[in-house]
PDB file of N, CA and C in Angstrom:
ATOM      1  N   UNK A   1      14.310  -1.528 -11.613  1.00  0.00           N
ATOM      2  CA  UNK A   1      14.120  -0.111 -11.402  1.00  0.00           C
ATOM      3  C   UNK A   1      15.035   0.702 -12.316  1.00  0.00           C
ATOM      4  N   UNK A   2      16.299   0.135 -12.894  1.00  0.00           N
ATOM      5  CA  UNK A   2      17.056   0.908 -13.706  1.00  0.00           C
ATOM      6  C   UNK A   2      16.297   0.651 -14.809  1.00  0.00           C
ATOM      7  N   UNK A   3      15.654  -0.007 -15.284  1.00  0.00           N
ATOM      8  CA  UNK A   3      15.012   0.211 -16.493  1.00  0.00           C
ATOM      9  C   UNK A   3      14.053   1.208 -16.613  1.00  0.00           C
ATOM     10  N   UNK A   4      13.735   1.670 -15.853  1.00  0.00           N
ATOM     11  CA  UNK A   4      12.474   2.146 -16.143  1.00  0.00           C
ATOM     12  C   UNK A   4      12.850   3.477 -16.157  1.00  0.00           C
ATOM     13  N   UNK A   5      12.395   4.837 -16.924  1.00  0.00           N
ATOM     14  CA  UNK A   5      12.734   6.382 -17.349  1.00  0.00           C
ATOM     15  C   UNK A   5      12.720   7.424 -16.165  1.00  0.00           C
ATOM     16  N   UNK A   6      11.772   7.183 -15.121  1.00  0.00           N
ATOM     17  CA  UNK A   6      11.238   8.017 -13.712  1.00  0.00           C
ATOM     18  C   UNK A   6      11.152   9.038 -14.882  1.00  0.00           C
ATOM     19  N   UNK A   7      10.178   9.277 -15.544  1.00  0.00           N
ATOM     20  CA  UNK A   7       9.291  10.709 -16.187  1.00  0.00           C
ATOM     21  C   UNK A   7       9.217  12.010 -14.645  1.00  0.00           C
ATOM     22  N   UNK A   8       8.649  11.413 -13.888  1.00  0.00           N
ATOM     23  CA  UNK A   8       9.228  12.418 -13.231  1.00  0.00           C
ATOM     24  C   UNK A   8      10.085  12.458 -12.206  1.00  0.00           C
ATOM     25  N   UNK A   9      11.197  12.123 -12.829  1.00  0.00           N
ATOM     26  CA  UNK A   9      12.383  12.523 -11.689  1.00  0.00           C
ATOM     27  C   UNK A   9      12.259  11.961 -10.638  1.00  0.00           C
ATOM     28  N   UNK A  10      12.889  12.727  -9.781  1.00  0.00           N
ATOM     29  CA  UNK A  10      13.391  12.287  -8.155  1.00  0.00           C
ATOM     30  C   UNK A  10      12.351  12.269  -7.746  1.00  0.00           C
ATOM     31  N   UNK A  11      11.030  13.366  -7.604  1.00  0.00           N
ATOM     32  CA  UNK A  11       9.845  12.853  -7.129  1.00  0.00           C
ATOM     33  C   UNK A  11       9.588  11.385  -7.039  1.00  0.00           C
ATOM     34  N   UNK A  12       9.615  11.066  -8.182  1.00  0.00           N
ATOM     35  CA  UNK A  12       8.433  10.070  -8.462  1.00  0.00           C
ATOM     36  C   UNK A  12       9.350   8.882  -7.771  1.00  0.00           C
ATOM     37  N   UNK A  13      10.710   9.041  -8.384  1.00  0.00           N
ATOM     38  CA  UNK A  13      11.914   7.906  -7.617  1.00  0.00           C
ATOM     39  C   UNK A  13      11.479   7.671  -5.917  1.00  0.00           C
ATOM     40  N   UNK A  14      11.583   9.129  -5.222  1.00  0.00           N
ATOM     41  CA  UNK A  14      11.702   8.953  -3.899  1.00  0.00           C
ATOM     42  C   UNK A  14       9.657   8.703  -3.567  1.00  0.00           C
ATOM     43  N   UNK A  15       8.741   8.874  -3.937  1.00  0.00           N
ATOM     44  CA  UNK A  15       7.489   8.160  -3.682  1.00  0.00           C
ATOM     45  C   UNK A  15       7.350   6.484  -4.002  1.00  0.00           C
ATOM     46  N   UNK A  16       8.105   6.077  -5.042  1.00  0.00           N
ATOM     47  CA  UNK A  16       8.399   4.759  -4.870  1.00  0.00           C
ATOM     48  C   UNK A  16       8.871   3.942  -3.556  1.00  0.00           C
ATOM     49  N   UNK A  17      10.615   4.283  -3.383  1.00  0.00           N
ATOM     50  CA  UNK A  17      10.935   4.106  -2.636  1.00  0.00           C
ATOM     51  C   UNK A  17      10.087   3.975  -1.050  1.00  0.00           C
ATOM     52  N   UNK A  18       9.456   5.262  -0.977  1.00  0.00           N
ATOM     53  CA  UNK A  18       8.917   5.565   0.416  1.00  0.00           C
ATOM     54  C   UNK A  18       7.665   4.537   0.578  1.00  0.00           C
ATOM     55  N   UNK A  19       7.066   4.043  -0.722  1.00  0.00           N
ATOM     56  CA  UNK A  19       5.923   3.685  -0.835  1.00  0.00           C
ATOM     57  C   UNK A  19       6.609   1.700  -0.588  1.00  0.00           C
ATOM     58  N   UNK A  20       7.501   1.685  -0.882  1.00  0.00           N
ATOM     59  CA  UNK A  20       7.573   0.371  -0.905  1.00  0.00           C
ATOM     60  C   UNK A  20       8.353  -0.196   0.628  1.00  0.00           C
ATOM     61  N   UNK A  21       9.061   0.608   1.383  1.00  0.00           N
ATOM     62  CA  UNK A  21       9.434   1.063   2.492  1.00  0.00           C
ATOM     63  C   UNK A  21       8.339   0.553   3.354  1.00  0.00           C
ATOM     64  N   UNK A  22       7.159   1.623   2.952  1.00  0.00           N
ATOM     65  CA  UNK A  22       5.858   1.317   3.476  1.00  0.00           C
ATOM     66  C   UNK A  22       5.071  -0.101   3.444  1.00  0.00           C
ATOM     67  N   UNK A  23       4.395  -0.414   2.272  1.00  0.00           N
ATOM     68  CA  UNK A  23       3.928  -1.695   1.938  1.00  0.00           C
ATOM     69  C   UNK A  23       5.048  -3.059   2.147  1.00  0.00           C
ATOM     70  N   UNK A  24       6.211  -3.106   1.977  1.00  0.00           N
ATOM     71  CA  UNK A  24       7.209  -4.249   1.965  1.00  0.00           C
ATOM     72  C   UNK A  24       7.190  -4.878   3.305  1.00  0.00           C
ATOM     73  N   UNK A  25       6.978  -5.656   3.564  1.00  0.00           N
ATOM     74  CA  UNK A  25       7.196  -6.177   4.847  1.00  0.00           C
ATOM     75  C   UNK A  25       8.674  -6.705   4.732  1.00  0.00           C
ATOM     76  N   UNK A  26       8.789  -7.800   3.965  1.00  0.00           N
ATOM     77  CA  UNK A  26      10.216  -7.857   3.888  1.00  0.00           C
ATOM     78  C   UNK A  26      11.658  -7.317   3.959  1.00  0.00           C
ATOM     79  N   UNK A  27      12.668  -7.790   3.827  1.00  0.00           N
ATOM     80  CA  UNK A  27      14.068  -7.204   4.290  1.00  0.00           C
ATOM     81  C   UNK A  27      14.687  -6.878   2.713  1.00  0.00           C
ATOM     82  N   UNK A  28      13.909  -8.016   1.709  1.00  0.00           N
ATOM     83  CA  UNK A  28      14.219  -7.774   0.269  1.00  0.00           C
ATOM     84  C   UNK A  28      12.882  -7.881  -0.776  1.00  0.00           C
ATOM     85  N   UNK A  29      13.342  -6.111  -1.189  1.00  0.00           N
ATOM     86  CA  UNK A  29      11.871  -6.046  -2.159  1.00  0.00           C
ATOM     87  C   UNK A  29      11.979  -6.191  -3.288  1.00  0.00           C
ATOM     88  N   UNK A  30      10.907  -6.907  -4.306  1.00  0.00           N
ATOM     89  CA  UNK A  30      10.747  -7.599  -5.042  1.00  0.00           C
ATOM     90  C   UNK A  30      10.279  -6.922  -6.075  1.00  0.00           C
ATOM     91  N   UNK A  31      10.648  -7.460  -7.875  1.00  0.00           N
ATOM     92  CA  UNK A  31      10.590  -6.797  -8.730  1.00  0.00           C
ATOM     93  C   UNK A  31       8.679  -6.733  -8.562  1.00  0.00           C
ATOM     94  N   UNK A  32       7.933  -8.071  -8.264  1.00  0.00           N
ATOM     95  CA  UNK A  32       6.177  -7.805  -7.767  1.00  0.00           C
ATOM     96  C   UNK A  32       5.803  -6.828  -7.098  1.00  0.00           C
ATOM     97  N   UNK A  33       6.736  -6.196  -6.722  1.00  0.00           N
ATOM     98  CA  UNK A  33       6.721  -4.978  -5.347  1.00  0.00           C
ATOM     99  C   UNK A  33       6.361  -3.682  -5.845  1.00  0.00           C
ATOM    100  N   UNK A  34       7.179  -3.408  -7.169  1.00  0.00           N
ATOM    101  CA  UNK A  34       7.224  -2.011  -7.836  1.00  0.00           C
ATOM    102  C   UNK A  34       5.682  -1.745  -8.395  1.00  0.00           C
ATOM    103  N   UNK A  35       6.122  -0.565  -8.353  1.00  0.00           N
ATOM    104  CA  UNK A  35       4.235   0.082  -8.920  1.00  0.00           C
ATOM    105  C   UNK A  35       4.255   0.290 -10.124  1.00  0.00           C
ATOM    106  N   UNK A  36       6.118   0.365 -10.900  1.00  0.00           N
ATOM    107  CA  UNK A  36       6.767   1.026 -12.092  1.00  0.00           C
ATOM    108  C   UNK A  36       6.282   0.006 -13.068  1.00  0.00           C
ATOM    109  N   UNK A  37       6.059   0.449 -14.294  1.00  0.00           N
ATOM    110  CA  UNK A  37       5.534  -0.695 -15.343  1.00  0.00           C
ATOM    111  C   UNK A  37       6.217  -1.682 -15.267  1.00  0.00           C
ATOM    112  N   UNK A  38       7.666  -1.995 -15.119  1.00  0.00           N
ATOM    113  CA  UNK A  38       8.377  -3.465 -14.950  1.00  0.00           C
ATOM    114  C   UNK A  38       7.739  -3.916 -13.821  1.00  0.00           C
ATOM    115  N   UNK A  39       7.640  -3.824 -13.136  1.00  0.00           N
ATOM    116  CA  UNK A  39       6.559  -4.383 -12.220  1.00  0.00           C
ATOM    117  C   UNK A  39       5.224  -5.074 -12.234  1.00  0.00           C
ATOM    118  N   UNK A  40       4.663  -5.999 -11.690  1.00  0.00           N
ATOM    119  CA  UNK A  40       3.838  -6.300 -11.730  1.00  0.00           C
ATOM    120  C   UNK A  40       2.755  -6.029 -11.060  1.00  0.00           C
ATOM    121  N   UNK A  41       2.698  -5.246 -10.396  1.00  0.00           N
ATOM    122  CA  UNK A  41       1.762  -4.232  -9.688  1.00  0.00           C
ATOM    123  C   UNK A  41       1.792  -2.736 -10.444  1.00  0.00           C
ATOM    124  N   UNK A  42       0.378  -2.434 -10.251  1.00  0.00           N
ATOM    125  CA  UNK A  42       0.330  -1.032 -11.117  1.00  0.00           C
ATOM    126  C   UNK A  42      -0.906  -0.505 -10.320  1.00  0.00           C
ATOM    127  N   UNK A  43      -0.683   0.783 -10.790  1.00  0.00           N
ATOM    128  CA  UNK A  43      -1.824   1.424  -9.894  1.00  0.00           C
ATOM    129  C   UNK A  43      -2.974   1.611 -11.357  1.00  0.00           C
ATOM    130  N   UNK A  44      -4.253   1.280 -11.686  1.00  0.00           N
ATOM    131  CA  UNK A  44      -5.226   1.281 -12.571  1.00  0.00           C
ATOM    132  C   UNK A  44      -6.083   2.376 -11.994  1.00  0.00           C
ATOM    133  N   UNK A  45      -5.497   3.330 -11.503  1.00  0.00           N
ATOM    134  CA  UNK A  45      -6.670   4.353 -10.961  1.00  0.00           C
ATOM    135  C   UNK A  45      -6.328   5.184 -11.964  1.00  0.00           C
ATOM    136  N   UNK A  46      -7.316   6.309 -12.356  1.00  0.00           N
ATOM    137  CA  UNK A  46      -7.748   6.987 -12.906  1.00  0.00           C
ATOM    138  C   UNK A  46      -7.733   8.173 -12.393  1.00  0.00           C
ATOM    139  N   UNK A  47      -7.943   8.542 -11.053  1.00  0.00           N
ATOM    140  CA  UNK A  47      -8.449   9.974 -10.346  1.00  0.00           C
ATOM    141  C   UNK A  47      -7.427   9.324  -9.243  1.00  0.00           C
ATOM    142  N   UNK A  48      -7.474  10.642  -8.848  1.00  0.00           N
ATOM    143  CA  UNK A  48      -6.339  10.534  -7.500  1.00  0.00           C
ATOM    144  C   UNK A  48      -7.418   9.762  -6.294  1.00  0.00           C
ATOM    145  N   UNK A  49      -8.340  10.346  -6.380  1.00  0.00           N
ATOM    146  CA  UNK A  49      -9.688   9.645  -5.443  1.00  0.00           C
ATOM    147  C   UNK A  49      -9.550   8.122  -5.122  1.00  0.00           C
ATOM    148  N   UNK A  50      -9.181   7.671  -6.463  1.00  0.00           N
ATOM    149  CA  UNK A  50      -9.064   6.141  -6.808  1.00  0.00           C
ATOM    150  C   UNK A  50      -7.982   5.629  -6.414  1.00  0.00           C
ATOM    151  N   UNK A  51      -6.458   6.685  -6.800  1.00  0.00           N
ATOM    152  CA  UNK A  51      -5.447   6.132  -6.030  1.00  0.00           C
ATOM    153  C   UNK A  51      -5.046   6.025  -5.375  1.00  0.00           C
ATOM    154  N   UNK A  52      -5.966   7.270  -4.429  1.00  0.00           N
ATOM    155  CA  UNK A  52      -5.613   7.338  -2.655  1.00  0.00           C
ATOM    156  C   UNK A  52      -6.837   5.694  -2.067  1.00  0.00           C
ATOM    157  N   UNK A  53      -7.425   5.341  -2.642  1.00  0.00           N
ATOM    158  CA  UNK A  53      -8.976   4.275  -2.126  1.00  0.00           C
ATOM    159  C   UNK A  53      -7.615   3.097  -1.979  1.00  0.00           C
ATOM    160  N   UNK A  54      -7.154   2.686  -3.593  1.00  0.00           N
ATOM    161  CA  UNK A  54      -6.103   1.800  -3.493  1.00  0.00           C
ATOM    162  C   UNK A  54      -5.420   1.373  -2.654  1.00  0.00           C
ATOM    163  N   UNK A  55      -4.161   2.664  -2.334  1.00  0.00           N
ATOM    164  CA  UNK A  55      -3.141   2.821  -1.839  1.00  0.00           C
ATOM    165  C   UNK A  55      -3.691   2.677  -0.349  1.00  0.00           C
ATOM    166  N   UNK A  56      -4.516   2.967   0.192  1.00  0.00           N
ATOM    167  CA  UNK A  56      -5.451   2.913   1.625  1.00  0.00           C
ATOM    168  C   UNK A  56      -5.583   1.598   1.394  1.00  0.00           C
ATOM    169  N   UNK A  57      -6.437   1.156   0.654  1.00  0.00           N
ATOM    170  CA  UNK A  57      -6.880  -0.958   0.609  1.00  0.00           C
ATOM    171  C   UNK A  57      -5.561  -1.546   1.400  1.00  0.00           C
ATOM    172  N   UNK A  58      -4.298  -1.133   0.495  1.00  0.00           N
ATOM    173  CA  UNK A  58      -3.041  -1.912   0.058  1.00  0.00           C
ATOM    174  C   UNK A  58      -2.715  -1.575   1.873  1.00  0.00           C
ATOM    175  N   UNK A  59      -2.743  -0.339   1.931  1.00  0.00           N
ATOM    176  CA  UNK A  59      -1.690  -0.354   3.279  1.00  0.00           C
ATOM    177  C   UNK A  59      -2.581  -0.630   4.515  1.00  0.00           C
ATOM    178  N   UNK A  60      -3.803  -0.145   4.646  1.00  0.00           N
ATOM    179  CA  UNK A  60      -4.583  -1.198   5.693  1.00  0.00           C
ATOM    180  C   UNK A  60      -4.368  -2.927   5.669  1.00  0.00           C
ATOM    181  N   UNK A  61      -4.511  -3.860   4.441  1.00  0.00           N
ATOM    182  CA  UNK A  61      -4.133  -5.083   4.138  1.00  0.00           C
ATOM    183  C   UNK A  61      -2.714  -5.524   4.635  1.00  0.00           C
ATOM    184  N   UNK A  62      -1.858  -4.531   4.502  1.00  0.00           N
ATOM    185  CA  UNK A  62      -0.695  -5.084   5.079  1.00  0.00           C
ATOM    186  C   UNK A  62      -0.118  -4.865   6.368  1.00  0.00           C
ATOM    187  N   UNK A  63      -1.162  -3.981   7.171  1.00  0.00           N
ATOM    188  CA  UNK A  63      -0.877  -3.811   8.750  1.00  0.00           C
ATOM    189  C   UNK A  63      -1.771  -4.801   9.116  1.00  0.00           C
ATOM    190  N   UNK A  64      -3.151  -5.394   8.787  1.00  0.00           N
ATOM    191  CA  UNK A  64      -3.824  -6.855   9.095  1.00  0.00           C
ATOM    192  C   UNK A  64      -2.603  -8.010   9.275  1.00  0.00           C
ATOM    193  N   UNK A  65      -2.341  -7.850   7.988  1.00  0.00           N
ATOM    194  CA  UNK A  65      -1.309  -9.002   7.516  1.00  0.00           C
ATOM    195  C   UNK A  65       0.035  -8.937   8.544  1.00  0.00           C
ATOM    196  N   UNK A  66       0.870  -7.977   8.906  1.00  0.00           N
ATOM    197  CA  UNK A  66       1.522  -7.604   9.691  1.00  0.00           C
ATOM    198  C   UNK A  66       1.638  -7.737  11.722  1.00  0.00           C
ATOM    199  N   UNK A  67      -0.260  -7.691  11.536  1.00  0.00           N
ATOM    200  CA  UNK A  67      -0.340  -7.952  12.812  1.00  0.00           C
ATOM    201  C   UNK A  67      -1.109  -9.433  12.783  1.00  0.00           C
ATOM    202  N   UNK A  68      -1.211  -9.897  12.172  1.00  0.00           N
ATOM    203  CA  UNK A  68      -1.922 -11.525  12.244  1.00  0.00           C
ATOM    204  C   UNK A  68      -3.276 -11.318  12.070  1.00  0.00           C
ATOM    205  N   UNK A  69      -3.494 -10.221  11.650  1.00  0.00           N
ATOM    206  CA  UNK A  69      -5.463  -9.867  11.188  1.00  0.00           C
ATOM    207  C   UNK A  69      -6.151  -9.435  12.804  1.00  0.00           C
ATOM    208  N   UNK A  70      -5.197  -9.301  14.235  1.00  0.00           N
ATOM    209  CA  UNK A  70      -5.671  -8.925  14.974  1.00  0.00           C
ATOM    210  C   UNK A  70      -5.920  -7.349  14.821  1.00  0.00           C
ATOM    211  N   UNK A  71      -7.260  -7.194  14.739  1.00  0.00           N
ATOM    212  CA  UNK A  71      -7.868  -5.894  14.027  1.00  0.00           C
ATOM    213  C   UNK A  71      -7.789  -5.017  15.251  1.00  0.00           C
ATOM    214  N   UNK A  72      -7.806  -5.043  16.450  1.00  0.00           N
ATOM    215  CA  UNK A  72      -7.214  -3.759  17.882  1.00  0.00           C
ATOM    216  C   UNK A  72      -5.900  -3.612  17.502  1.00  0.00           C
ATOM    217  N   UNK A  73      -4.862  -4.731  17.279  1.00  0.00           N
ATOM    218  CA  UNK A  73      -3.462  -4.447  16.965  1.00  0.00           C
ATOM    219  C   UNK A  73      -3.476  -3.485  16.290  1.00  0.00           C
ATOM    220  N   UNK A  74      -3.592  -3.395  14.843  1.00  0.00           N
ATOM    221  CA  UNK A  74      -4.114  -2.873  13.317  1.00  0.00           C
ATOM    222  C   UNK A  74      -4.496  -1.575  13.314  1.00  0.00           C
ATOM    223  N   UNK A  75      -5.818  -1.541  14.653  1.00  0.00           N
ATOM    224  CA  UNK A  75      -5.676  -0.106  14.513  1.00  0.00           C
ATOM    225  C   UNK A  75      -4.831   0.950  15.439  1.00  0.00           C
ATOM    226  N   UNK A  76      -4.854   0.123  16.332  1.00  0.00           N
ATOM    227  CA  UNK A  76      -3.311   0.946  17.124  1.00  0.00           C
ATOM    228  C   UNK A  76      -2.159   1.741  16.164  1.00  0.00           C
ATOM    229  N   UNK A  77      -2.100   0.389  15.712  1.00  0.00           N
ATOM    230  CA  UNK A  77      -0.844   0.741  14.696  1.00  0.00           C
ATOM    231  C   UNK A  77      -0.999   1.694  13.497  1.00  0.00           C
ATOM    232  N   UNK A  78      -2.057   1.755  12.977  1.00  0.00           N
ATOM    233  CA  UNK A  78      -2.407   3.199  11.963  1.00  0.00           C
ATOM    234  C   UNK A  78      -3.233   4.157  12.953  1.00  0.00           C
ATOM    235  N   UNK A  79      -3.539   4.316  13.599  1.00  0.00           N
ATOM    236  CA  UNK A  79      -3.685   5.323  14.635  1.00  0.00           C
ATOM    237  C   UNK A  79      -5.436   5.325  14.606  1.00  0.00           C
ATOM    238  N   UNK A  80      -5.948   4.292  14.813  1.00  0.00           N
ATOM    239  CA  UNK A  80      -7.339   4.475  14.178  1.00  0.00           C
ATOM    240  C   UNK A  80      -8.340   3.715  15.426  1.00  0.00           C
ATOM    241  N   UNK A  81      -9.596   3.814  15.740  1.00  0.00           N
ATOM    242  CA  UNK A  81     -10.295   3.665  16.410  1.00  0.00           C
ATOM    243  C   UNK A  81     -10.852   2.373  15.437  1.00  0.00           C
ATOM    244  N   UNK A  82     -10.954   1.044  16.391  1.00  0.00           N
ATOM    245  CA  UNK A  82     -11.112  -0.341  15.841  1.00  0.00           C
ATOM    246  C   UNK A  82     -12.633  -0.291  15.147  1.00  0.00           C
ATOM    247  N   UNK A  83     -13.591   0.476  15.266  1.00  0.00           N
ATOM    248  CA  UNK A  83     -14.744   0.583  14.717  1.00  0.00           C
ATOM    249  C   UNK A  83     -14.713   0.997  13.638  1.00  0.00           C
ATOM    250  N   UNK A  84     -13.520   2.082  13.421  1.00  0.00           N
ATOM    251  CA  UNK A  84     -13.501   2.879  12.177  1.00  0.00           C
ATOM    252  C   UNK A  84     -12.892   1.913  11.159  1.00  0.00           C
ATOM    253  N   UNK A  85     -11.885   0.904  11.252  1.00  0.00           N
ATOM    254  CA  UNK A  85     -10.604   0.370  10.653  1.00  0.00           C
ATOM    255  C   UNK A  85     -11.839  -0.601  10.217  1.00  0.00           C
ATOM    256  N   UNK A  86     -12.796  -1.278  11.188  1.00  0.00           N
ATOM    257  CA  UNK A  86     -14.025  -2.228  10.697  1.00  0.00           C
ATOM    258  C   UNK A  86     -14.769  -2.293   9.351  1.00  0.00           C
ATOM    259  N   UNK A  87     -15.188  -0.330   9.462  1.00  0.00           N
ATOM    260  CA  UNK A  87     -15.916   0.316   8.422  1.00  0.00           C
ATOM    261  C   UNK A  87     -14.560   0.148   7.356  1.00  0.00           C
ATOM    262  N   UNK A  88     -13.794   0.628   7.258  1.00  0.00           N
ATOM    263  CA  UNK A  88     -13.059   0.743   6.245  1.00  0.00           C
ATOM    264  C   UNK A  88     -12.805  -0.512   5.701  1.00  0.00           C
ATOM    265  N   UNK A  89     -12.325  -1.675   6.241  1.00  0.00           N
ATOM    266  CA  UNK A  89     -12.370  -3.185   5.558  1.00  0.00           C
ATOM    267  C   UNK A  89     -13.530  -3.501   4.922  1.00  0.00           C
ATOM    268  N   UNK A  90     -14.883  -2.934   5.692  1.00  0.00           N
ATOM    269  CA  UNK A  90     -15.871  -2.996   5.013  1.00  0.00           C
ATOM    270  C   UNK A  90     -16.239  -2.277   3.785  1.00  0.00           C
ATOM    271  N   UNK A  91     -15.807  -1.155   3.496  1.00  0.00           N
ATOM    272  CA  UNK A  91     -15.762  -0.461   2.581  1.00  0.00           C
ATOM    273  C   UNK A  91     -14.900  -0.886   1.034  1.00  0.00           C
ATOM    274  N   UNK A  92     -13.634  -1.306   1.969  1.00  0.00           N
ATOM    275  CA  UNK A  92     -12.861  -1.778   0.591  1.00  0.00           C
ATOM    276  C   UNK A  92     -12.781  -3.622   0.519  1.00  0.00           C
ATOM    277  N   UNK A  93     -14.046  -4.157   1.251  1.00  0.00           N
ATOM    278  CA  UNK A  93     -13.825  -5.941   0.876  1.00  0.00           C
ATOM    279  C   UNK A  93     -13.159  -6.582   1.498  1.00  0.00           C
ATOM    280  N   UNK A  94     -12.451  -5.803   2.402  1.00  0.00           N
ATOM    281  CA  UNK A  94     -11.086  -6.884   3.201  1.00  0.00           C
ATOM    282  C   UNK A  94     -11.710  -7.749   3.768  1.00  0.00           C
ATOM    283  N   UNK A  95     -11.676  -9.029   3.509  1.00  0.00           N
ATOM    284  CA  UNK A  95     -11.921 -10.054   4.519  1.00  0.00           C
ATOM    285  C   UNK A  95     -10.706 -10.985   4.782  1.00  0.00           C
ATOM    286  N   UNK A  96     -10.833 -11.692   6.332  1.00  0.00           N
ATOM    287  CA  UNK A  96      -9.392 -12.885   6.481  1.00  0.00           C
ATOM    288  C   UNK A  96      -9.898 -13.695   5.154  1.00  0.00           C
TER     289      UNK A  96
END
C-alpha cells in the first residue's frame, strides 16, 4: 500500500481501507486483498453501474462464504429477504 500514489488522496485511502474491512474475513489482509494496482485484484469496470454489480457479487460471496452458504443466515445478515438474495446469486452466477 505504500507503494502505490492514492491519486486521490485520503478519499480513495479511506474507501480502500473500509472496503477491505468489509470483504476481509481475516484478522490479516493480504497484498491479493487490495483493489490498488499492486494488488492482485482490480476492479475492470468501466461505469460505476459495473462497479457497484462487482462490488455487490464480491460482498454477497463473502457473507455466503462467511455464513457456510446458509442462504437465510446470508440474508439476515445483509438485511435482505431470502428470495431476493436467491435472485441476486442468480443474477450475478453465484453458485456453491
Amino acid at each position: 500500500m505504500t507503494d502505490y500514489s492514492w491519486p486521490g488522496n485520503v478519499r480513495e485511502l479511506r474507501n480502500e481501507i473500509e472496503r477491505l474491512v468489509i470483504m476481509v474475513q481475516d484478522d490479516t489482509i493480504l497484498e491479493k486483498d487490495l483493489s490498488v494496482p499492486n494488488g492482485t485484484t482490480s476492479f475492470a469496470a468501466s461505469t460505476l453501474h459495473e462497479a457497484r454489480a462487482q462490488y455487490e457479487r464480491e460482498f454477497i460471496l463473502s457473507k455466503l462464504k462467511e455464513y457456510n452458504w446458509n442462504v437465510s443466515q446470508a440474508a439476515r445478515a445483509l438485511g435482505l429477504e431470502r428470495s431476493y438474495l436467491y435472485r441476486k446469486m442468480k443474477t450475478y452466477g453465484i453458485e456453491k
